[in-house]
PDB file of N, CA and C in Angstrom:
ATOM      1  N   UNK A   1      -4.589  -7.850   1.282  1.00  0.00           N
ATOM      2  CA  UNK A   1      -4.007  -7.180   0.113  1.00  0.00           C
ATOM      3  C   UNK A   1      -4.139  -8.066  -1.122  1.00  0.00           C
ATOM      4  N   UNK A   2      -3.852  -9.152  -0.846  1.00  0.00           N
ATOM      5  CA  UNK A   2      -4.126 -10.423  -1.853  1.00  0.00           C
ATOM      6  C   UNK A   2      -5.613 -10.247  -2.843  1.00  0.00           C
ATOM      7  N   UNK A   3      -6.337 -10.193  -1.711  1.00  0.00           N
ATOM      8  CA  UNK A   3      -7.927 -10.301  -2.045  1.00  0.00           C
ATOM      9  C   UNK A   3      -8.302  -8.784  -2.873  1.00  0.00           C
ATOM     10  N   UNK A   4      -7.637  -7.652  -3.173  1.00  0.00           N
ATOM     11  CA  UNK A   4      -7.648  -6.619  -3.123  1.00  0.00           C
ATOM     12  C   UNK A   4      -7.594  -6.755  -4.665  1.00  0.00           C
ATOM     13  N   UNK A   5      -6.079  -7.521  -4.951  1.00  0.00           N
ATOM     14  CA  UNK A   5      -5.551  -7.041  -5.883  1.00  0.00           C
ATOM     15  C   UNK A   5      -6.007  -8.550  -6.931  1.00  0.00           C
ATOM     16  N   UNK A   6      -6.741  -8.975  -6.767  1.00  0.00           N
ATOM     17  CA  UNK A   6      -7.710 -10.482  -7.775  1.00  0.00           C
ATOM     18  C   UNK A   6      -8.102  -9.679  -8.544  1.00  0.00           C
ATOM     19  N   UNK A   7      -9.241  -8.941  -7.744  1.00  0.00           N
ATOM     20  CA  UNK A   7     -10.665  -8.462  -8.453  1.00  0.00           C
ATOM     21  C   UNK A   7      -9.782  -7.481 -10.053  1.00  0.00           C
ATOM     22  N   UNK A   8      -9.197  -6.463  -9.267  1.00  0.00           N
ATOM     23  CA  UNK A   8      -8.340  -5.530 -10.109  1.00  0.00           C
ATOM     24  C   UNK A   8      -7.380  -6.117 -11.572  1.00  0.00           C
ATOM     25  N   UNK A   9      -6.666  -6.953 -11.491  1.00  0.00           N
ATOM     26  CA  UNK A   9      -5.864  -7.688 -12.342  1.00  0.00           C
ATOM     27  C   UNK A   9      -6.783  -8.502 -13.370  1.00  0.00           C
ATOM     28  N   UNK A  10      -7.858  -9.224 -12.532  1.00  0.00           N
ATOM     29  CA  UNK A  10      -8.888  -9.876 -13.132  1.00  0.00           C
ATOM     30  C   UNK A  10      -9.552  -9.479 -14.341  1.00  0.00           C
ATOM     31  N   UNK A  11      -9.923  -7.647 -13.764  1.00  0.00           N
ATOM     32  CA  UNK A  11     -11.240  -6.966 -14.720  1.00  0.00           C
ATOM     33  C   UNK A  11     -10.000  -6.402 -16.031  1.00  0.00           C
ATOM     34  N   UNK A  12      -8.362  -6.065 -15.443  1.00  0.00           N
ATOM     35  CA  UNK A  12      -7.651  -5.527 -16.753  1.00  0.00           C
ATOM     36  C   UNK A  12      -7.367  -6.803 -17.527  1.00  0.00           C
ATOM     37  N   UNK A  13      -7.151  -7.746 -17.164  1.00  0.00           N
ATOM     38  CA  UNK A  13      -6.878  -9.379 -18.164  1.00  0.00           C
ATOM     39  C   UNK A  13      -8.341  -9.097 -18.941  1.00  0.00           C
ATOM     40  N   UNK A  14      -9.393  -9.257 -18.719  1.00  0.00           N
ATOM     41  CA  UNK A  14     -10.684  -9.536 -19.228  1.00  0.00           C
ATOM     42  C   UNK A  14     -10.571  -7.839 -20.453  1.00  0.00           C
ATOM     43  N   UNK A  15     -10.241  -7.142 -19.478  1.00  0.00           N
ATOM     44  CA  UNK A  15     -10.743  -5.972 -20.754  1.00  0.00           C
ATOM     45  C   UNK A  15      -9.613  -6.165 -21.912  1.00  0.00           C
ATOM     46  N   UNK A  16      -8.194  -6.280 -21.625  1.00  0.00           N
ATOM     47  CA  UNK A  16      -6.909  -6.627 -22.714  1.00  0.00           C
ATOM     48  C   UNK A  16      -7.497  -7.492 -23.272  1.00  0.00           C
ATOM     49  N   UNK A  17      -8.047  -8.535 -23.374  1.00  0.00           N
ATOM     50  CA  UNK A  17      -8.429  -9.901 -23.655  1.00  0.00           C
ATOM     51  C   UNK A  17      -9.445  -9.334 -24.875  1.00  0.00           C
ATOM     52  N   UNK A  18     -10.471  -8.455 -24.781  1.00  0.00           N
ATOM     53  CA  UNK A  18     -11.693  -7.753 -25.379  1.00  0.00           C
ATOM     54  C   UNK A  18     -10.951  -7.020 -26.292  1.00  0.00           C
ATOM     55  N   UNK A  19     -10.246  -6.014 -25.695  1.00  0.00           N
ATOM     56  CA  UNK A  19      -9.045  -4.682 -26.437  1.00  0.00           C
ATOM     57  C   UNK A  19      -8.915  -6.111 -27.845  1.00  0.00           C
ATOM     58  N   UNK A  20      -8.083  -6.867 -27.348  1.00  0.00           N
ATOM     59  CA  UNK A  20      -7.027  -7.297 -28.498  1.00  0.00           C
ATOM     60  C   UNK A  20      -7.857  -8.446 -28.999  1.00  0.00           C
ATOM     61  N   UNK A  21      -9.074  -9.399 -28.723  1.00  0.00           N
ATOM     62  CA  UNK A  21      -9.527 -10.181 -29.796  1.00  0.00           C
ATOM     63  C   UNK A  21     -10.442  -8.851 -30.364  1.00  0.00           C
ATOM     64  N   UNK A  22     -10.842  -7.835 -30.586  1.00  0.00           N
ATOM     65  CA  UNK A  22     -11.316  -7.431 -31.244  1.00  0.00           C
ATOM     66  C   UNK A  22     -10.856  -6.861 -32.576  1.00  0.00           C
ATOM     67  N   UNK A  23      -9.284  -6.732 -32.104  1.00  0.00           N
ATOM     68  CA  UNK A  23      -8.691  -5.687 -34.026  1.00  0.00           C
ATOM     69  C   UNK A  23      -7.954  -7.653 -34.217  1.00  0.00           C
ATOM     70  N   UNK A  24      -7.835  -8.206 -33.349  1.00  0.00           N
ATOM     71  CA  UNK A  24      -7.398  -9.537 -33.759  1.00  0.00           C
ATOM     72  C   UNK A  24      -8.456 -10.462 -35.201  1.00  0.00           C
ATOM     73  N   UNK A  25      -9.068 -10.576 -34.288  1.00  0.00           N
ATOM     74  CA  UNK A  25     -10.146 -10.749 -35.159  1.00  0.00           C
ATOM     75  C   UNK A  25     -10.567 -10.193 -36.918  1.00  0.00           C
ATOM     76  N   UNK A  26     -10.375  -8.763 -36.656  1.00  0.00           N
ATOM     77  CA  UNK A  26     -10.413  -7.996 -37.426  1.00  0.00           C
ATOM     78  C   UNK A  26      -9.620  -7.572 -38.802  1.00  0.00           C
ATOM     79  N   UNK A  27      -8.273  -8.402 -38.353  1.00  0.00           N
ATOM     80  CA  UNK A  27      -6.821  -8.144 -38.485  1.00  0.00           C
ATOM     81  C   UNK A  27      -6.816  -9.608 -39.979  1.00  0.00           C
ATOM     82  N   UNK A  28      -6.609  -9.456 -41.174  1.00  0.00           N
ATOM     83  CA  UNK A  28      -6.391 -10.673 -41.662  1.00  0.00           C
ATOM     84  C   UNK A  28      -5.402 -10.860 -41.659  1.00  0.00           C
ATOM     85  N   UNK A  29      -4.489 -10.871 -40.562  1.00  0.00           N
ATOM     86  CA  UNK A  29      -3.172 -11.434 -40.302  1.00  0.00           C
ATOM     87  C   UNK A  29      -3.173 -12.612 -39.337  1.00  0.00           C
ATOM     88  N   UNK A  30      -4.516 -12.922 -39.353  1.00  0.00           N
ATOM     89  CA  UNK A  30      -4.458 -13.868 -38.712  1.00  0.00           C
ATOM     90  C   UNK A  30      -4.323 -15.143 -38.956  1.00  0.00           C
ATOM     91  N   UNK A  31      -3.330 -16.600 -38.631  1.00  0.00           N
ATOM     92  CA  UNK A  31      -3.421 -17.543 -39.384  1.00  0.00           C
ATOM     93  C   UNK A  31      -4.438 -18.549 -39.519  1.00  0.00           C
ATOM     94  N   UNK A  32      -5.699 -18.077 -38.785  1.00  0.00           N
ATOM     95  CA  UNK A  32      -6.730 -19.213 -39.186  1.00  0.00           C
ATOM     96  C   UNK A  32      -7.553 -18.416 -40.736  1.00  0.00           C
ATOM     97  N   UNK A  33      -6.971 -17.223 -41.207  1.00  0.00           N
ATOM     98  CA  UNK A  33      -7.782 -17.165 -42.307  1.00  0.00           C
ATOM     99  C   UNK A  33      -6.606 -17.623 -43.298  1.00  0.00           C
ATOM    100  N   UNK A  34      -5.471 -17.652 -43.079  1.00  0.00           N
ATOM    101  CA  UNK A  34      -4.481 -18.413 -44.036  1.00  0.00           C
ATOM    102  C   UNK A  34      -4.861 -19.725 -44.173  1.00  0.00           C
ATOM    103  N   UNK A  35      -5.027 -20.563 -42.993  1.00  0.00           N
ATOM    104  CA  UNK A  35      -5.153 -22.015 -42.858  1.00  0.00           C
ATOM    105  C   UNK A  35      -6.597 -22.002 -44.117  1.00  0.00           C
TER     106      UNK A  35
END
């Protein structure tokens, strides 16, 4: 069950990760364009 549930958790971290540096990025609320 362990081995089941890696792969699964793995591919939604990686896609959230994509989802949100992309409007992140996008976003000038970000503080490296303040810095």
């Amino acid at each position: 069950m362990s081995r089941h549930l890696n792969p699964e958790p793995q591919r939604c971290v990686e896609e959230y990760l994509q989802a949100y540096r992309h409007p992140v990025e996008r976003r000038p609320l970000l503080p490296r364009t303040v810095s």
